[in-house]
N, C-alpha and C. Protein backbone atom coordinates (compact mmCIF):
# COMPACT_ATOMS: atom_id res chain seq x y z
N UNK A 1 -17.10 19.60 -48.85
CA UNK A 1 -15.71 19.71 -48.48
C UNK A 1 -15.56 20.26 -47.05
N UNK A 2 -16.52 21.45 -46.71
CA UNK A 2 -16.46 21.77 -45.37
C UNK A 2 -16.93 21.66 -44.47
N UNK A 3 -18.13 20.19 -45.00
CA UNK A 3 -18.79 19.40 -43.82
C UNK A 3 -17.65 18.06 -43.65
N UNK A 4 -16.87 17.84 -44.52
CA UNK A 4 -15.82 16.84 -44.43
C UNK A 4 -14.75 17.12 -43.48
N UNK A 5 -14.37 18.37 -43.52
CA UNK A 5 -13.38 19.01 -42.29
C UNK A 5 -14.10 18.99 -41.01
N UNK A 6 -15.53 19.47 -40.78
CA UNK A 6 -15.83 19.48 -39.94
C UNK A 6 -16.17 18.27 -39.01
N UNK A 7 -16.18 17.52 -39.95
CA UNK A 7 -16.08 15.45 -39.61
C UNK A 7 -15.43 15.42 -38.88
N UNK A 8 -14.20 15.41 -39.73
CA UNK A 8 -12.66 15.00 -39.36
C UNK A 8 -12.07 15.58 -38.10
N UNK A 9 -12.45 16.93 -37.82
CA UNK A 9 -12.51 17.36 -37.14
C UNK A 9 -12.97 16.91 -35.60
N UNK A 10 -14.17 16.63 -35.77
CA UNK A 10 -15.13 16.31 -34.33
C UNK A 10 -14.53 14.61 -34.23
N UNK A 11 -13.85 14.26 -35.55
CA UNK A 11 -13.64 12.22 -34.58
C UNK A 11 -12.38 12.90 -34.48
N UNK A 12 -11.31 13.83 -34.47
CA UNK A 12 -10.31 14.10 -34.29
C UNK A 12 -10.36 14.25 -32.35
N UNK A 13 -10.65 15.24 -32.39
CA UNK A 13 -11.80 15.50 -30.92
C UNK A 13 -12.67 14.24 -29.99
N UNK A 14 -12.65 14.15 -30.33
CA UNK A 14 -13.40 12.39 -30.01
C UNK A 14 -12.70 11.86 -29.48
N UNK A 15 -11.13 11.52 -30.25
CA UNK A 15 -10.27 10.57 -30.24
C UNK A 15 -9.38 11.27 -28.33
N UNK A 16 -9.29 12.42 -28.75
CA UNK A 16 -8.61 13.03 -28.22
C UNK A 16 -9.33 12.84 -26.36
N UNK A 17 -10.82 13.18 -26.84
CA UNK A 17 -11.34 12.59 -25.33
C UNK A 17 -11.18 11.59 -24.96
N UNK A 18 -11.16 10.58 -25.75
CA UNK A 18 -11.08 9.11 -25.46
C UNK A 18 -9.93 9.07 -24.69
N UNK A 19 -8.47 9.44 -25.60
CA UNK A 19 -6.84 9.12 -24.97
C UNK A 19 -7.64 9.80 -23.15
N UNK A 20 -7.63 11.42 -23.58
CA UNK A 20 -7.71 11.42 -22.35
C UNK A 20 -8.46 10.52 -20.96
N UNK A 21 -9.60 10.11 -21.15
CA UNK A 21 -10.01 9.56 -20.77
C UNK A 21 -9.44 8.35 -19.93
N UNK A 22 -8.54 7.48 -20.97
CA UNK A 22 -8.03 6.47 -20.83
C UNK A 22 -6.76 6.90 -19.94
N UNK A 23 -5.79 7.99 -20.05
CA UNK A 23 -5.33 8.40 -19.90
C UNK A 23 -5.96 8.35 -18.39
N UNK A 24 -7.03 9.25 -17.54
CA UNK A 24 -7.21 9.55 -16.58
C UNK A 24 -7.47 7.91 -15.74
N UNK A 25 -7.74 7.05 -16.33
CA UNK A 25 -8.34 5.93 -15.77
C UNK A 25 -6.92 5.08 -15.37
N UNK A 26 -5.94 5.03 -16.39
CA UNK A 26 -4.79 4.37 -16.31
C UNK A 26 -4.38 5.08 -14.80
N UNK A 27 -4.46 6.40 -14.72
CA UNK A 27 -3.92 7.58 -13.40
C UNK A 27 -4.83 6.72 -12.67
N UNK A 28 -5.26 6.74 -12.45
CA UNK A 28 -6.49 5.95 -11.11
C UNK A 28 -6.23 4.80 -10.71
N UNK A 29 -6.24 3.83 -11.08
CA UNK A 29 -5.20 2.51 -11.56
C UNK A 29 -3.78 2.46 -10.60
N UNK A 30 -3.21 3.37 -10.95
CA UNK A 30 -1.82 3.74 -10.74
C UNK A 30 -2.00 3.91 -9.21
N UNK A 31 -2.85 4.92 -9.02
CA UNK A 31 -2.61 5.55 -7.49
C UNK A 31 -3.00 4.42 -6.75
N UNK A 32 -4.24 3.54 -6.94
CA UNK A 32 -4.90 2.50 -6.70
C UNK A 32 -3.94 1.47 -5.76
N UNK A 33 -3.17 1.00 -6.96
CA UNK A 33 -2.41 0.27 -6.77
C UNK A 33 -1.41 0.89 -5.51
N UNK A 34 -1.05 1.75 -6.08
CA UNK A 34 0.25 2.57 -4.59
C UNK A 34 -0.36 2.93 -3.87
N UNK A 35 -1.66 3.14 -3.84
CA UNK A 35 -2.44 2.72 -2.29
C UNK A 35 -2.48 1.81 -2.04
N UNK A 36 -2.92 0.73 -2.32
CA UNK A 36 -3.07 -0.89 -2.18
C UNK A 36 -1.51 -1.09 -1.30
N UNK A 37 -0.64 -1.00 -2.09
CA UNK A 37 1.31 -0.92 -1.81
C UNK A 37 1.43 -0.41 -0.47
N UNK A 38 0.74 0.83 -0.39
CA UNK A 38 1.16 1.45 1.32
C UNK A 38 0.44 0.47 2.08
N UNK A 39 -1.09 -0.04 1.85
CA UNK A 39 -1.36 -0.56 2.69
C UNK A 39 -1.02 -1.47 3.64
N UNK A 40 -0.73 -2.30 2.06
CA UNK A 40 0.18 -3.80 2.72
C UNK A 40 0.95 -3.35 3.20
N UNK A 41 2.43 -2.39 3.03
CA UNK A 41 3.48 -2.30 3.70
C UNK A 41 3.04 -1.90 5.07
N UNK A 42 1.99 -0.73 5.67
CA UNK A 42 1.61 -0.65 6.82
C UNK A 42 1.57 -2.07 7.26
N UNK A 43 0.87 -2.90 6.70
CA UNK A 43 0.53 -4.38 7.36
C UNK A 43 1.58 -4.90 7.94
N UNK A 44 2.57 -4.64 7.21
CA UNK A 44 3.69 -5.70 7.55
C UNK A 44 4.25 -5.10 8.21
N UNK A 45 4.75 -4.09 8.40
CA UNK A 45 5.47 -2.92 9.41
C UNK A 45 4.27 -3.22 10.97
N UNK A 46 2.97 -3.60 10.90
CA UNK A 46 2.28 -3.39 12.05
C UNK A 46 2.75 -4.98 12.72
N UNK A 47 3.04 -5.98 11.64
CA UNK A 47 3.10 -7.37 12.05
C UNK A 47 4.54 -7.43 12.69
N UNK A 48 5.22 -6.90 12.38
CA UNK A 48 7.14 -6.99 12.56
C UNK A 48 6.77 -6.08 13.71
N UNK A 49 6.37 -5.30 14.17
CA UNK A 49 6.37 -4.45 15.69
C UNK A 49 5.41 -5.39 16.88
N UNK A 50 4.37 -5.72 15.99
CA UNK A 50 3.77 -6.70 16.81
C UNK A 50 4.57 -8.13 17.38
N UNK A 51 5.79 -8.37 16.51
CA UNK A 51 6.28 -9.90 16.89
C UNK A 51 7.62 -9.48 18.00
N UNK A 52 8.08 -8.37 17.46
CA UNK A 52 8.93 -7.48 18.11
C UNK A 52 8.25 -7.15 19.64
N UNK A 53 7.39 -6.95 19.94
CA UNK A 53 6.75 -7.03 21.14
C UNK A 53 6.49 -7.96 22.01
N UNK A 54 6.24 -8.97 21.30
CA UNK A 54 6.01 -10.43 21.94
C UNK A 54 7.41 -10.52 22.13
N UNK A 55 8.31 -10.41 21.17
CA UNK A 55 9.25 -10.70 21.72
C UNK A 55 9.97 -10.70 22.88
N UNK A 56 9.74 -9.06 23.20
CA UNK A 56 10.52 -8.33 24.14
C UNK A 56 9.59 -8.97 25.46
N UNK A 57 8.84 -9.40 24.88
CA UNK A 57 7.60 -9.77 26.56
C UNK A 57 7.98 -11.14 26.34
N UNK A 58 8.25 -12.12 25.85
CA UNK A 58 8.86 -13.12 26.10
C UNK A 58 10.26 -13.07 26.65
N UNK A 59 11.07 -12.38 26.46
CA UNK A 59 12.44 -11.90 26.97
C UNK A 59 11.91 -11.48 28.67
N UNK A 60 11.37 -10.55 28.90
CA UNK A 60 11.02 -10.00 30.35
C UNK A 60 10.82 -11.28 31.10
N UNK A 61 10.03 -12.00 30.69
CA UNK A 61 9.23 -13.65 31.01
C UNK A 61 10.56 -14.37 31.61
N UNK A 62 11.48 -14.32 30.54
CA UNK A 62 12.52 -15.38 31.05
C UNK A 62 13.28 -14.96 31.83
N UNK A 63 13.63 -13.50 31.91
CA UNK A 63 14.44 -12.75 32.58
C UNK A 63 14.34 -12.88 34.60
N UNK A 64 12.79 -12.55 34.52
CA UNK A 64 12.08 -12.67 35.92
C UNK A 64 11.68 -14.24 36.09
N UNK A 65 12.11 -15.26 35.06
CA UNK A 65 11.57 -16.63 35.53
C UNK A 65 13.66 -17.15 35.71
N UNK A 66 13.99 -16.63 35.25
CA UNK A 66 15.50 -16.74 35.56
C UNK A 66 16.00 -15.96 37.00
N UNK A 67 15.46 -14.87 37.24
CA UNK A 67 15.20 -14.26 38.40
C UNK A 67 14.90 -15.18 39.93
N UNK A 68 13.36 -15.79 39.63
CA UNK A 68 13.05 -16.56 40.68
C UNK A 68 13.91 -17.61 40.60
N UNK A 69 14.37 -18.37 39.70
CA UNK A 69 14.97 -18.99 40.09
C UNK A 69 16.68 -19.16 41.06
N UNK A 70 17.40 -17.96 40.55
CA UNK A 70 18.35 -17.64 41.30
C UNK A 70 17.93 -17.16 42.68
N UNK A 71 16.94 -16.92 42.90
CA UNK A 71 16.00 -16.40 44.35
C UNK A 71 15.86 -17.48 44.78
N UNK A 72 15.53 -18.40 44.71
CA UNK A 72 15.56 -19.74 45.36
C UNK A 72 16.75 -20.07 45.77
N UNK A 73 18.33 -20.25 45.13
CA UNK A 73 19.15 -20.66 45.27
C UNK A 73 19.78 -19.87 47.31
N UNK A 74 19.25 -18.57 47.01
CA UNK A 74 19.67 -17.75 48.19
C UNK A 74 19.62 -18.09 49.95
């Protein structure tokens, strides 16, 4: 009877490491992923500043090629 408790006991315990376990792995998973999430978003935040740049340097481009050309007219 009180090697039967003591059974029940230790897969009780068992079980309990396991959840945790699973428990800690699901957490890992999780952060994983919302690391993964920041990353990409850095990505895309680095790509939208990068096109944003070209931009503004394509703008300067036309500005000073609109430039020479009214310089000619003079």
């Amino acid at each position: 009877m009180e090697e039967e408790k003591e059974n029940a006991r230790e897969l009780e315990q068992e079980k309990m490491r396991e959840l945790e376990q699973e428990k800690a792995r699901e957490l890992e998973q999780v952060k994983a992923r919302e690391m993964e999430q920041e990353k990409a978003k850095e990505m895309e935040q680095k790509k939208v500043k990068e096109i944003e740049q070209e931009k503004a340097r394509h703008e300067k481009i036309q500005l000073f090629s609109d430039f020479d050309v009214c310089k000619g007219f003079d």
